[in-house]
C-alpha atoms as a PDB file:
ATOM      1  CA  UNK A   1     194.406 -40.241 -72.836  1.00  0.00           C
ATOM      2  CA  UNK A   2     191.252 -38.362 -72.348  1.00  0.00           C
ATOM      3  CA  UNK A   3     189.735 -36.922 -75.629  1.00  0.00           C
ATOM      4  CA  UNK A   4     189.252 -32.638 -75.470  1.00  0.00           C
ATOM      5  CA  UNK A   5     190.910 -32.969 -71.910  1.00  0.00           C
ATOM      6  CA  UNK A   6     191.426 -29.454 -71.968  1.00  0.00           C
ATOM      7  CA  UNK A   7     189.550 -26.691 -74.425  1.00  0.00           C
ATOM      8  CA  UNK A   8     192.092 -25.890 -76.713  1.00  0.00           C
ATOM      9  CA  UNK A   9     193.387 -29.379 -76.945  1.00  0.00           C
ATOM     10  CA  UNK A  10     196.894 -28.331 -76.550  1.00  0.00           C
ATOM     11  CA  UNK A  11     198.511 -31.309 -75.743  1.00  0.00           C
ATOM     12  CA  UNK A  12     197.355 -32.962 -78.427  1.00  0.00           C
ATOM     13  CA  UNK A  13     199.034 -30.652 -80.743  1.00  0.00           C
ATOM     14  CA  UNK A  14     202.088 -30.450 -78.396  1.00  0.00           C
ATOM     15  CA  UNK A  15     202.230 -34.180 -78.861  1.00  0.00           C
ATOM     16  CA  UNK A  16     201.872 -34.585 -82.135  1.00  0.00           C
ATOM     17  CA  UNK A  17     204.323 -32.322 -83.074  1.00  0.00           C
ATOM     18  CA  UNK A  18     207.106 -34.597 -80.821  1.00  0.00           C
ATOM     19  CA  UNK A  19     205.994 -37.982 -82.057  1.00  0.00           C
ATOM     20  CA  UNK A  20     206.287 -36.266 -85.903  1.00  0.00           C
ATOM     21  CA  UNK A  21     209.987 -36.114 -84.893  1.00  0.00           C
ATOM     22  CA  UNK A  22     211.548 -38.560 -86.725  1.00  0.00           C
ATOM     23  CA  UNK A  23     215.200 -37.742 -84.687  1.00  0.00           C
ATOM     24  CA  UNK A  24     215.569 -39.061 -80.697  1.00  0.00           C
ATOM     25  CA  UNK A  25     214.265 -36.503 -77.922  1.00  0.00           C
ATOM     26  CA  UNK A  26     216.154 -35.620 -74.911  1.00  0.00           C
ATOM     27  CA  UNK A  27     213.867 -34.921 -71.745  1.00  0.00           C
ATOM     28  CA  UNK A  28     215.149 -31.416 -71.863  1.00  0.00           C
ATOM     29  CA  UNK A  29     214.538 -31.300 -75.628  1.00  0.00           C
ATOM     30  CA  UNK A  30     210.899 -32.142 -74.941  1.00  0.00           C
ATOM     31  CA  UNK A  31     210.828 -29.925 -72.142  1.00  0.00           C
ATOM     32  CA  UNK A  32     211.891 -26.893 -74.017  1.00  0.00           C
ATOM     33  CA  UNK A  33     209.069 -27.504 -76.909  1.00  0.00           C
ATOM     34  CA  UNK A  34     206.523 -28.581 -74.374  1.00  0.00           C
ATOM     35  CA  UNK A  35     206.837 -24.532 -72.904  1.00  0.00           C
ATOM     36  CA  UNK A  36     207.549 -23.111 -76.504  1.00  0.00           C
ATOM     37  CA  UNK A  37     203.752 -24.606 -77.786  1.00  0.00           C
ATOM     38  CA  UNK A  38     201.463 -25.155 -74.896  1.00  0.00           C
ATOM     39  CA  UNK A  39     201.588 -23.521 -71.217  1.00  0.00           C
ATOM     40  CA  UNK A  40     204.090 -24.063 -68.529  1.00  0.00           C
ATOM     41  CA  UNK A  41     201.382 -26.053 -66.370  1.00  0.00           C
ATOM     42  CA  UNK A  42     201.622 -28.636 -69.293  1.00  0.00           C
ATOM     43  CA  UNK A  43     204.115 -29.822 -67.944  1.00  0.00           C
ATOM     44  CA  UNK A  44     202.912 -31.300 -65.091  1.00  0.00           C
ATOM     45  CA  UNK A  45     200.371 -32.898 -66.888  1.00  0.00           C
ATOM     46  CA  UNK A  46     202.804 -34.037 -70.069  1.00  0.00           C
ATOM     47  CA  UNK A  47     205.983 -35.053 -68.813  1.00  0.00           C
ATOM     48  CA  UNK A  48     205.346 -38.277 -65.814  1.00  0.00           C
ATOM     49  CA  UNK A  49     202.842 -39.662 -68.344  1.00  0.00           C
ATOM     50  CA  UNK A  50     205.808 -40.011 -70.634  1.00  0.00           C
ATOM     51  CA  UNK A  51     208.447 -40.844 -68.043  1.00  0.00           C
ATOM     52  CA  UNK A  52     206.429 -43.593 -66.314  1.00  0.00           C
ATOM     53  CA  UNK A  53     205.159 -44.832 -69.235  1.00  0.00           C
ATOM     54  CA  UNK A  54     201.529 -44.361 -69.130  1.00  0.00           C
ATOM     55  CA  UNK A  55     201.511 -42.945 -72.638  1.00  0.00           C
ATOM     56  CA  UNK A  56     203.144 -45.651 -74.535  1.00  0.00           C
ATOM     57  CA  UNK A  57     204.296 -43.390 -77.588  1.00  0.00           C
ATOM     58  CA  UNK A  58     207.768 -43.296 -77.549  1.00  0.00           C
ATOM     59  CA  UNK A  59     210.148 -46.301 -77.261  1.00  0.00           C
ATOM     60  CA  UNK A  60     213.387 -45.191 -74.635  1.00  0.00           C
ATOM     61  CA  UNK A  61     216.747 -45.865 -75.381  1.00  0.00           C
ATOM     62  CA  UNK A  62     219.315 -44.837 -72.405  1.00  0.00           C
ATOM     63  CA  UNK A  63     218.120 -40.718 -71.824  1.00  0.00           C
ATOM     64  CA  UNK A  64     216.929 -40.553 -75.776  1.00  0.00           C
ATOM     65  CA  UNK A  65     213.116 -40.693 -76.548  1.00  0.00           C
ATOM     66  CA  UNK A  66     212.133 -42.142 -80.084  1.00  0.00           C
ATOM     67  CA  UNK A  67     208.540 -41.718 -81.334  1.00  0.00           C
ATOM     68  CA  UNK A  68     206.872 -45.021 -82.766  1.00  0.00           C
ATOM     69  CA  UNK A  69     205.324 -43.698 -85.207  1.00  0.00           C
ATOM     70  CA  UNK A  70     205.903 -43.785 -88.990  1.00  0.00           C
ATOM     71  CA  UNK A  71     206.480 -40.120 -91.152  1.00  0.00           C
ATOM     72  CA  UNK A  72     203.593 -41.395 -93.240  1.00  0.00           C
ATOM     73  CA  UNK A  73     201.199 -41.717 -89.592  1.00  0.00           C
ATOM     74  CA  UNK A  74     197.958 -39.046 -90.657  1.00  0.00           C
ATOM     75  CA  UNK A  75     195.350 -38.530 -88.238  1.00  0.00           C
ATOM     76  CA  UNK A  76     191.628 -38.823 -89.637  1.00  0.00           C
ATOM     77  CA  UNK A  77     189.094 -36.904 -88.032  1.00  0.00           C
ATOM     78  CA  UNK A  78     187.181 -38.828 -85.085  1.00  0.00           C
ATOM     79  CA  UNK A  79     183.356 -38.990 -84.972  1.00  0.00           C
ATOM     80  CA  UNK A  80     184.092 -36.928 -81.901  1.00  0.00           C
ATOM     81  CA  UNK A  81     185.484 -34.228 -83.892  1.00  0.00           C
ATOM     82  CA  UNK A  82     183.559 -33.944 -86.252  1.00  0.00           C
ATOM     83  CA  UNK A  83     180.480 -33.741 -83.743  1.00  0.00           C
ATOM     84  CA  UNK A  84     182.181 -31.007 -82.157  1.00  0.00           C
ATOM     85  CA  UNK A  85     182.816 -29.302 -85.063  1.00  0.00           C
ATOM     86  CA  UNK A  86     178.979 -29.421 -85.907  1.00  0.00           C
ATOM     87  CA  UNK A  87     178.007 -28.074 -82.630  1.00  0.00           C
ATOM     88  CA  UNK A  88     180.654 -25.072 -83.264  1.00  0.00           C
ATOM     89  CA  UNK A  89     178.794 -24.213 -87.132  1.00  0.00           C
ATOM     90  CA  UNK A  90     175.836 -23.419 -84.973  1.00  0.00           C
ATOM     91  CA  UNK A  91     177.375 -20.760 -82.282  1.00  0.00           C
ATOM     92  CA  UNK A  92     176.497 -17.322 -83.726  1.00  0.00           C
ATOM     93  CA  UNK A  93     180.075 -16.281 -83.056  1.00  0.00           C
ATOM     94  CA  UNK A  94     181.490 -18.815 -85.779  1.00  0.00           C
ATOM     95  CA  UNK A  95     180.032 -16.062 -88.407  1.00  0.00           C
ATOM     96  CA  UNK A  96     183.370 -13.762 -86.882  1.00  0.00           C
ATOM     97  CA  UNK A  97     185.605 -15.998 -88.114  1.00  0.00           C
ATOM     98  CA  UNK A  98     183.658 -17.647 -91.534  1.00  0.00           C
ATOM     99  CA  UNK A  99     181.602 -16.395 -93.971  1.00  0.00           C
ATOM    100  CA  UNK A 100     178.157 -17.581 -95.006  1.00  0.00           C
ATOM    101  CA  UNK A 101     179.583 -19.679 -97.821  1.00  0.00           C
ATOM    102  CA  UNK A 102     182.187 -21.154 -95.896  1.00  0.00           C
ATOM    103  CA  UNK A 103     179.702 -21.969 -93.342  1.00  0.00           C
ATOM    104  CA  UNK A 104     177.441 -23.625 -95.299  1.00  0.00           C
ATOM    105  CA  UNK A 105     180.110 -25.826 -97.153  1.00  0.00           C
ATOM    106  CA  UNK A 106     180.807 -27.440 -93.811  1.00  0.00           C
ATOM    107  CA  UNK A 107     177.705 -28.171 -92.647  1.00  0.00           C
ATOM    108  CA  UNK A 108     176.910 -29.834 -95.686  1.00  0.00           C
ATOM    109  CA  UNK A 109     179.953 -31.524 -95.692  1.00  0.00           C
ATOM    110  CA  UNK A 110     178.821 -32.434 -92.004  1.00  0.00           C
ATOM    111  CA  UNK A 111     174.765 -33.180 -92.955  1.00  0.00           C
ATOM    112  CA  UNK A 112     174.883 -36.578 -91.513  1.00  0.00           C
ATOM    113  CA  UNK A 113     176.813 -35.553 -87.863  1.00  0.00           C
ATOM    114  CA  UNK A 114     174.853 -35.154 -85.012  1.00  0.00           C
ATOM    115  CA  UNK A 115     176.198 -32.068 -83.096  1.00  0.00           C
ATOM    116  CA  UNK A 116     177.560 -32.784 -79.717  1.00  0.00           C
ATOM    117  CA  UNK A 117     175.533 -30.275 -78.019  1.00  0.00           C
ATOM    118  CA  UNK A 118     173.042 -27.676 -78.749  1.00  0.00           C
ATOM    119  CA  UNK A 119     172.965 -24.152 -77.798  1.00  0.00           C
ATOM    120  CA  UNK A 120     169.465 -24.461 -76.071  1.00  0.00           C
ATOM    121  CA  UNK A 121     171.823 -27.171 -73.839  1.00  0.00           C
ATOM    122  CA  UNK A 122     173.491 -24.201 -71.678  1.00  0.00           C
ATOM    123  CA  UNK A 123     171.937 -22.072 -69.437  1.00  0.00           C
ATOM    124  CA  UNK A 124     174.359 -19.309 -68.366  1.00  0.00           C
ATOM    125  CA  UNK A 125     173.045 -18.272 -64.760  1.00  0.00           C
ATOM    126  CA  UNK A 126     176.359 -16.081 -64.424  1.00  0.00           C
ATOM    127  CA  UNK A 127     176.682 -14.124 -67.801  1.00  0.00           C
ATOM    128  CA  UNK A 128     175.756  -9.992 -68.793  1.00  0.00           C
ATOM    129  CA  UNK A 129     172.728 -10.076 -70.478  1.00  0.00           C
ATOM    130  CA  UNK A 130     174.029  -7.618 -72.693  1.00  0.00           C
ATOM    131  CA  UNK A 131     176.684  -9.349 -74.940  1.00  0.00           C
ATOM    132  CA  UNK A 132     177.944  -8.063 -77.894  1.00  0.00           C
ATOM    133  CA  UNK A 133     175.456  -8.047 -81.528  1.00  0.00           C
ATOM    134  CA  UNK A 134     177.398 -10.971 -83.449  1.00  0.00           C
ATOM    135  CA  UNK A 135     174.538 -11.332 -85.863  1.00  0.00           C
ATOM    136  CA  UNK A 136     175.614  -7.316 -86.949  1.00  0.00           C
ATOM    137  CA  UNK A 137     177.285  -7.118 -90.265  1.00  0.00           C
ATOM    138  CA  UNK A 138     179.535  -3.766 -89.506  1.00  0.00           C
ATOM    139  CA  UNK A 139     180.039  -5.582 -85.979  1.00  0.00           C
ATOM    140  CA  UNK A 140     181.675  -8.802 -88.098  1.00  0.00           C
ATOM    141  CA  UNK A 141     183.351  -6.737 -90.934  1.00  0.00           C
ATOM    142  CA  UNK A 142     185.220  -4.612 -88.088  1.00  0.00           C
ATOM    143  CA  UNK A 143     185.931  -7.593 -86.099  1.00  0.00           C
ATOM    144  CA  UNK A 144     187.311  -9.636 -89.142  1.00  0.00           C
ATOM    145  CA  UNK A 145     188.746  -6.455 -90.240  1.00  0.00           C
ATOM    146  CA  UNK A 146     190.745  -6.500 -86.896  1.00  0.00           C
ATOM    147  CA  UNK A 147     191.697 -10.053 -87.113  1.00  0.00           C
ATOM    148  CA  UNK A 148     193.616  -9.753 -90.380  1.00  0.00           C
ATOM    149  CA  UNK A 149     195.336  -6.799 -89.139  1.00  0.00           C
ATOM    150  CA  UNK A 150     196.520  -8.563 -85.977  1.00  0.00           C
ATOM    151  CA  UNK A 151     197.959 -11.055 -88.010  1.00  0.00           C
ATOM    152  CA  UNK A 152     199.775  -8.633 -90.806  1.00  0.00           C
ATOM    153  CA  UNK A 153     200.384  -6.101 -88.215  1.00  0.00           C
ATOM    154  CA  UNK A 154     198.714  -3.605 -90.091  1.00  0.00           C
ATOM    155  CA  UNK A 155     197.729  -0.165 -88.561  1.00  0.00           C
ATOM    156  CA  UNK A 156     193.587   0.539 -88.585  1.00  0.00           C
ATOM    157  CA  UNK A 157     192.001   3.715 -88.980  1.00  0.00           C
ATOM    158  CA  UNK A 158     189.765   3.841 -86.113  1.00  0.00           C
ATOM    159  CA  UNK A 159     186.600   5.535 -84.940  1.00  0.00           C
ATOM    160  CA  UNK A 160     185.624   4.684 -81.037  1.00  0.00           C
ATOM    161  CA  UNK A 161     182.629   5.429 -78.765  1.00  0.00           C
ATOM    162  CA  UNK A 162     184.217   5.745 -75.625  1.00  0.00           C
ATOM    163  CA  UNK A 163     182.059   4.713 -72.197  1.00  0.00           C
ATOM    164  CA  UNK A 164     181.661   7.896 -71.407  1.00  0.00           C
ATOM    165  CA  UNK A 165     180.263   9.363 -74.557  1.00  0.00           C
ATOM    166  CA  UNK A 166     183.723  10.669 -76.285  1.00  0.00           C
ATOM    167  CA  UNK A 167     184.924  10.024 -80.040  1.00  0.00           C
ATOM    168  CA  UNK A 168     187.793   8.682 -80.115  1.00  0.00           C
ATOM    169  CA  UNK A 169     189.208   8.775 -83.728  1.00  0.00           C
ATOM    170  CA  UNK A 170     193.131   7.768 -84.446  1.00  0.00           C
ATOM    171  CA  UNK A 171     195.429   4.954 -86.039  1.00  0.00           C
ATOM    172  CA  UNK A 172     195.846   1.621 -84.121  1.00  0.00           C
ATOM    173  CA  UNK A 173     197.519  -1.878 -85.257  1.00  0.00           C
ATOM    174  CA  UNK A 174     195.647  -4.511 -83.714  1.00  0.00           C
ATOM    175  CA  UNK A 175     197.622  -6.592 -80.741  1.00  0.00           C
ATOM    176  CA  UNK A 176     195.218  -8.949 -79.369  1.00  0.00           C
ATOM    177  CA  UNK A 177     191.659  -9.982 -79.374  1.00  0.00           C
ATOM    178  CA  UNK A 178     189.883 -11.288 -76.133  1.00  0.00           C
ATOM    179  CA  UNK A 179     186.716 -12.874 -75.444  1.00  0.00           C
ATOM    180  CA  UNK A 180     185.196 -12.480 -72.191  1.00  0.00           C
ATOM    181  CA  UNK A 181     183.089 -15.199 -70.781  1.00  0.00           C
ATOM    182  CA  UNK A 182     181.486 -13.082 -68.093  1.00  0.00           C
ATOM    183  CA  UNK A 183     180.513  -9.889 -70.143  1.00  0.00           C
ATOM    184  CA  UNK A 184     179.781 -11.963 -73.663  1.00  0.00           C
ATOM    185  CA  UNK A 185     182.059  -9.629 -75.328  1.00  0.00           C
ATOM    186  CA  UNK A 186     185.211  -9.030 -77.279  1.00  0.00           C
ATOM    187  CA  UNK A 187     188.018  -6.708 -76.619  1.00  0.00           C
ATOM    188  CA  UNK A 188     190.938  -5.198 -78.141  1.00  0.00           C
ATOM    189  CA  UNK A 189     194.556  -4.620 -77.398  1.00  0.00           C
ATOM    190  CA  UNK A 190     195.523  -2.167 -79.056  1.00  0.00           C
ATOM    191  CA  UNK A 191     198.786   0.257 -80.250  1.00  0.00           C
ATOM    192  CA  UNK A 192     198.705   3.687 -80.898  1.00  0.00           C
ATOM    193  CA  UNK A 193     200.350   5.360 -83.702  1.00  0.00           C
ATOM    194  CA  UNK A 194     202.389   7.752 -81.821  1.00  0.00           C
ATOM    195  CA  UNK A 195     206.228   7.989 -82.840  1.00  0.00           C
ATOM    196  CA  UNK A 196     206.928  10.726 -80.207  1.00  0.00           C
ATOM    197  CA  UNK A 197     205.558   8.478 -76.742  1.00  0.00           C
ATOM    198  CA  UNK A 198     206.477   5.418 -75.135  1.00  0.00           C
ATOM    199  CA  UNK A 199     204.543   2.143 -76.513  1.00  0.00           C
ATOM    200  CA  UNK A 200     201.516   1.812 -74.427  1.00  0.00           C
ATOM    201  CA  UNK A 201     198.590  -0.790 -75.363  1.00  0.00           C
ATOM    202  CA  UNK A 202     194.880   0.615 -75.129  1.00  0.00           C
ATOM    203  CA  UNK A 203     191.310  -1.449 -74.930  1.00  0.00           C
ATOM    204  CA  UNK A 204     188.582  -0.872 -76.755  1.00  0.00           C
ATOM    205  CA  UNK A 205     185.300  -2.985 -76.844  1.00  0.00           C
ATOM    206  CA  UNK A 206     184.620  -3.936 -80.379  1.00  0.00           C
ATOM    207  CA  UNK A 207     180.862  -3.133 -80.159  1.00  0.00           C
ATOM    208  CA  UNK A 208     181.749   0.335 -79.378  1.00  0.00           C
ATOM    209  CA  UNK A 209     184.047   0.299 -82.893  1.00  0.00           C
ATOM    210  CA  UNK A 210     181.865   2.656 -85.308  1.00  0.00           C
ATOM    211  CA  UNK A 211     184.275   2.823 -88.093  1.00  0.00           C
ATOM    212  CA  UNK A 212     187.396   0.810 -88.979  1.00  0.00           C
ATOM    213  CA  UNK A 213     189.328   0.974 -92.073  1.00  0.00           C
ATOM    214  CA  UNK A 214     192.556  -0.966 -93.388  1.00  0.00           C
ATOM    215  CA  UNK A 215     195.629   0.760 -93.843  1.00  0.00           C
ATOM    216  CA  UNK A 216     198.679   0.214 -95.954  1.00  0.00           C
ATOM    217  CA  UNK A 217     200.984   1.147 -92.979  1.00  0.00           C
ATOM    218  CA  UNK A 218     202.547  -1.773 -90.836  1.00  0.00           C
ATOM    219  CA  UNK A 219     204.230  -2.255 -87.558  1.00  0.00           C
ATOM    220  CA  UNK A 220     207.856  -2.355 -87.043  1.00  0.00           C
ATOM    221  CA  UNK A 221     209.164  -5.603 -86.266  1.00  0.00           C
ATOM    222  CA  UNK A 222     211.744  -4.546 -84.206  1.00  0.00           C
ATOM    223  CA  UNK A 223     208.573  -4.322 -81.358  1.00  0.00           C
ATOM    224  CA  UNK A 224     208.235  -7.070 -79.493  1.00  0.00           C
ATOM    225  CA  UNK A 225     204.466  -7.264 -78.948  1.00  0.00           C
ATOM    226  CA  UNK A 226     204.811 -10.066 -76.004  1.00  0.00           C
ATOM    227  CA  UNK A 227     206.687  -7.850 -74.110  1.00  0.00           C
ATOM    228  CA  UNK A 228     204.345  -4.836 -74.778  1.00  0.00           C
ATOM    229  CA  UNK A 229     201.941  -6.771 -73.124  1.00  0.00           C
ATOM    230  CA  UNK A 230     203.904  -8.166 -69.896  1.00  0.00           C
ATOM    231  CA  UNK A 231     204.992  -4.757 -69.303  1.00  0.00           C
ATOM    232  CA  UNK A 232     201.240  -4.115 -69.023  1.00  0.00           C
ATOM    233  CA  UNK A 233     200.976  -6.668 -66.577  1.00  0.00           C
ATOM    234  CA  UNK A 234     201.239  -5.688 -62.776  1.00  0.00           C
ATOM    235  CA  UNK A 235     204.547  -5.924 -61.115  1.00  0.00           C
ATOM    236  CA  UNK A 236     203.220  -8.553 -58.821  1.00  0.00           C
ATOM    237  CA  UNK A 237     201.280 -11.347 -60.126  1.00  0.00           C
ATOM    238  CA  UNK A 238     197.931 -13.003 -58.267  1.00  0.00           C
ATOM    239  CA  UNK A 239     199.147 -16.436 -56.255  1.00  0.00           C
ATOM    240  CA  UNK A 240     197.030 -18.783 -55.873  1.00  0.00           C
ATOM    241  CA  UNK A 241     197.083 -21.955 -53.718  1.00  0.00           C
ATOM    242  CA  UNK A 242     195.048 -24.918 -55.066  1.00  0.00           C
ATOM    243  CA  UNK A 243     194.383 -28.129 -53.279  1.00  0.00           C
ATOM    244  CA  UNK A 244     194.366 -30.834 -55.965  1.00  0.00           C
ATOM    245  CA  UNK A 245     191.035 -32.474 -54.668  1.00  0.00           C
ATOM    246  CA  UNK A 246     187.781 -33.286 -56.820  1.00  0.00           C
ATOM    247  CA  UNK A 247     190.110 -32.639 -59.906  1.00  0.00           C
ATOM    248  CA  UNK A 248     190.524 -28.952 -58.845  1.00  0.00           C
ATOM    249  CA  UNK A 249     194.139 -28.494 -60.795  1.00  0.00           C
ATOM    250  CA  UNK A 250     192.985 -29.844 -64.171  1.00  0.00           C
ATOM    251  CA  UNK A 251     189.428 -27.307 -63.718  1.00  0.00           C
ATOM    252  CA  UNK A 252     191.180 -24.280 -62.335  1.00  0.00           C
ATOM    253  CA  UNK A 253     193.981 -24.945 -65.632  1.00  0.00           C
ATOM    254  CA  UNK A 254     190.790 -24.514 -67.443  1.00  0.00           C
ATOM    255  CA  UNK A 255     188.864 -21.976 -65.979  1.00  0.00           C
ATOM    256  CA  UNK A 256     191.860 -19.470 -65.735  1.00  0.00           C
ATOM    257  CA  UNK A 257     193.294 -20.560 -69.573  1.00  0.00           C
ATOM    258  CA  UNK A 258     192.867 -16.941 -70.733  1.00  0.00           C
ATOM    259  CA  UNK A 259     195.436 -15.946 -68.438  1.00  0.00           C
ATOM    260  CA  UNK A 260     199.238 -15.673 -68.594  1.00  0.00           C
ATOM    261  CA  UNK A 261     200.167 -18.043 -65.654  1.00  0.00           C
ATOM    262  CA  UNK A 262     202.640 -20.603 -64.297  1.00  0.00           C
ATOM    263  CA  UNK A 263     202.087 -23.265 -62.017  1.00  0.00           C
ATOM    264  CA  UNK A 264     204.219 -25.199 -59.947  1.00  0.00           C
ATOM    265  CA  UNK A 265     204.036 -28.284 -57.648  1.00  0.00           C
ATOM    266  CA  UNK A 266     204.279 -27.724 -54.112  1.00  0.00           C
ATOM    267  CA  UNK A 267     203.626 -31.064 -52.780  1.00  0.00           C
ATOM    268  CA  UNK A 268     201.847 -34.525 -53.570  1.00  0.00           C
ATOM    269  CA  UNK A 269     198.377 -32.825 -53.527  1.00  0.00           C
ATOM    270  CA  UNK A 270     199.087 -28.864 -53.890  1.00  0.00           C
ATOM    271  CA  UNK A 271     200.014 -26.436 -55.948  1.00  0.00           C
ATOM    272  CA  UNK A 272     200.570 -23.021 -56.584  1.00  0.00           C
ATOM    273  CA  UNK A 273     199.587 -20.609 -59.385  1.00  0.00           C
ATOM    274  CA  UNK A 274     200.816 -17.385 -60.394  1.00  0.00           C
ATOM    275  CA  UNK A 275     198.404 -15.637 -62.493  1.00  0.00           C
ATOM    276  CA  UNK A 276     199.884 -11.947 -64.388  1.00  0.00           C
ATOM    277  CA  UNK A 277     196.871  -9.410 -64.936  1.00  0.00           C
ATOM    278  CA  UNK A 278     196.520  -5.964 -65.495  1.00  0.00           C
ATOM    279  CA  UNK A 279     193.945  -3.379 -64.882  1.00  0.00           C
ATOM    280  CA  UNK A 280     191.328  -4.123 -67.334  1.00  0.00           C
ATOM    281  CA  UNK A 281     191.201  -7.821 -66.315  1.00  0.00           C
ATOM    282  CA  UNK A 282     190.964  -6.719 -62.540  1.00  0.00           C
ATOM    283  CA  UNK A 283     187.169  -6.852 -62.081  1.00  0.00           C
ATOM    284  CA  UNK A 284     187.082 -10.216 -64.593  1.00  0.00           C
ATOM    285  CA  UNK A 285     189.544 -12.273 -62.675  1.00  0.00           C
ATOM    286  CA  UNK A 286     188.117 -11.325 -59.222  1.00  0.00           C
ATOM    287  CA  UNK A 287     184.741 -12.401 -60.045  1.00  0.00           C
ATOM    288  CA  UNK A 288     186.150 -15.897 -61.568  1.00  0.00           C
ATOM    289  CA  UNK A 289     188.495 -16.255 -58.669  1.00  0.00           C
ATOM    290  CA  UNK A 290     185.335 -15.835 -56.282  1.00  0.00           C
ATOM    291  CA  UNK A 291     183.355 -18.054 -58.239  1.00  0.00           C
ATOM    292  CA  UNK A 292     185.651 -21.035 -58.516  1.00  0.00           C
ATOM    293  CA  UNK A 293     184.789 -22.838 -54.578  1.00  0.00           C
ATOM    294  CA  UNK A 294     187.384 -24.154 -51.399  1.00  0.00           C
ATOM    295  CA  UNK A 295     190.066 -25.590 -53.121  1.00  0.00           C
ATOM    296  CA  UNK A 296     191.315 -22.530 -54.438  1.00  0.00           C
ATOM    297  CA  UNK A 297     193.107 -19.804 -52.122  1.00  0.00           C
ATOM    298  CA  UNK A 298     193.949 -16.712 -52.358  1.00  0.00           C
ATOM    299  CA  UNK A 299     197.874 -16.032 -50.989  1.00  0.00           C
ATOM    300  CA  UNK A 300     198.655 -12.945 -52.606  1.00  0.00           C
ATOM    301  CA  UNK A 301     199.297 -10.286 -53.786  1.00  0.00           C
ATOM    302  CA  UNK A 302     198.184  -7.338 -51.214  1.00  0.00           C
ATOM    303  CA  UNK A 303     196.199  -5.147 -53.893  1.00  0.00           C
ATOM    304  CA  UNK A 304     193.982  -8.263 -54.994  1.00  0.00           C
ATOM    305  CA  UNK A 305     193.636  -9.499 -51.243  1.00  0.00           C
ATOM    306  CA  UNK A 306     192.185  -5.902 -50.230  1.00  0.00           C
ATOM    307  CA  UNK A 307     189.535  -5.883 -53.417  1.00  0.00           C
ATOM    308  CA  UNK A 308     188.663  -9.526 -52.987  1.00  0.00           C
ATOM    309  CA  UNK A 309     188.191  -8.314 -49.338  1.00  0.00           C
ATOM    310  CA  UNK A 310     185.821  -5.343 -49.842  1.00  0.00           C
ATOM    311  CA  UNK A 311     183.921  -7.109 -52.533  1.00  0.00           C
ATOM    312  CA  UNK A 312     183.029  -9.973 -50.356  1.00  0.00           C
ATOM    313  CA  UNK A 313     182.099  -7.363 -47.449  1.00  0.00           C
ATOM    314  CA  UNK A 314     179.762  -5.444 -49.566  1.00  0.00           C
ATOM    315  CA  UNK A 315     177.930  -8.886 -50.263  1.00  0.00           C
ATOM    316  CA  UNK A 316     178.086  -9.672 -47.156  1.00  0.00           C
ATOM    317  CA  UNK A 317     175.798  -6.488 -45.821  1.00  0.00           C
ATOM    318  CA  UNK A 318     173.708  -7.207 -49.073  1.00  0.00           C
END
């Protein structure tokens, strides 16, 4: 198995949940937790390893699968990991998610790691100058702020500087938080606190956030935030067609990992994606789509066929 074969090294978690089962696996068992913890394309990469036996973790008897490991099995951090975890201490947006002290406990716990890259290794050639101020402490009190109420479902007092110059001030519980590659910036899906209209989710760029304070207010839980955002998707999803050639499947599962999707074999060699969007990823996922090269085709649907068309005829009379 390839170590970090895919950035958020899902199916290693996937997988070590099902060999921590101590109780036999049906294939449909495994199926069913394979979609509930990773992404439906894991599948395709998961489940003929297992069947054909090129991941020899699990001993068969008749349809059951039995994991040969012991309850006691621990997994030790690699010199790998703990390489990569060095070279994450140094991105400025790791300050977002620790504080100083927790920061500099790891890296001294970490003194003697070499990182596995540095910062000064990338050169983004496609990437908004302009990226959000991580190194600002309101801009890392709102956005840990935000986190925490994401998780407790808390409602935020919020003050916004709208794009075009408004202030936006009202009560929001956070529902997601996005990073964009291409912009350098995170976003916010957000509810508004408004018991008399239908749920709609809002997005605000957290650099824009002037003010945010905690409330003691929390969400219902009889709303079903996954739905809340599906029903913001589009009715018709983006389909792509990708040739599996020069490892296009496994890089396009990366590239598009932000998205909802679900991928499905067509034949020996190609595949087809269905990728759900709404409006404020539009411009995002055009310009990745664009940027990803010939094994990737666009098949549908109509509304991102006639932008994808009109963008590429505007560079083409540049």
């Amino acid at each position: 198995m390839e170590l970090f074969s895919e950035i958020y090294s899902c199916y290693y978690r996937v997988l070590r949940h099902l060999l921590c089962s101590q109780n036999p696996l049906t294939i449909k068992e495994i199926y069913n937790r394979i979609c509930q913890e990773g992404f439906e394309e894991s599948l395709l990469s998961i489940i003929p390893k297992l069947e054909d036996g090129s991941w020899d973790l699990f001993k068969k008897e008749d349809n059951l699968y039995l994991s040969k490991l012991s309850p006691a099995f621990a997994i030790p951090l690699t010199d790998l990991e703990q390489s990569y975890l060095k070279a994450l201490l140094a991105d400025k947006r790791i300050l977002l998610f620790l504080d100083l002290e927790q920061r500099e406990a790891l890296n001294e716990m970490l003194a003697c790691v070499r990182p596995l890259w540095r910062q000064e290794h990338f050169y983004y050639y496609d990437r908004f100058a302009d990226g959000d101020p991580y190194e600002d402490e309101t801009y890392r009190r709102n956005f840990r702020l935000l986190l925490k109420a994401q998780k407790n479902r808390q409602f935020v007092e919020i003050d916004y500087n709208s794009p075009k110059g408004n202030r936006v001030h009202h009560y929001y519980v956070p529902i997601r938080l996005e990073y964009s590659a291409k912009n350098d910036k995170f976003r916010l899906l957000a509810l508004a606190q408004n018991p008399h209209r239908r749920n709609k989710l809002e997005t605000f760029n957290i650099d824009r956030i002037a003010y945010a304070h905690l409330t003691d207010n929390t969400l219902s839980s009889s709303i079903d935030i996954n739905s809340l955002i599906r029903n913001s998707y589009y009715q018709e999803p983006l389909k792509l067609r990708i040739i599996n050639k020069r490892n296009a499947l496994e890089r396009a599962m990366l590239h598009f990992a932000n998205y909802e999707k679900n991928t499905v074999r067509i034949d020996e060699n190609t595949y087809e994606c269905l990728i759900y969007y709404n409006q404020s990823m539009e411009t995002e996922l055009l310009i990745e789509v664009m940027s990803f090269g010939p094994m990737l085709t666009v098949i549908g649907n109509e509304r991102f066929l006639h932008i994808l068309k009109a963008r590429l005829c505007r560079q083409k009379l540049l």
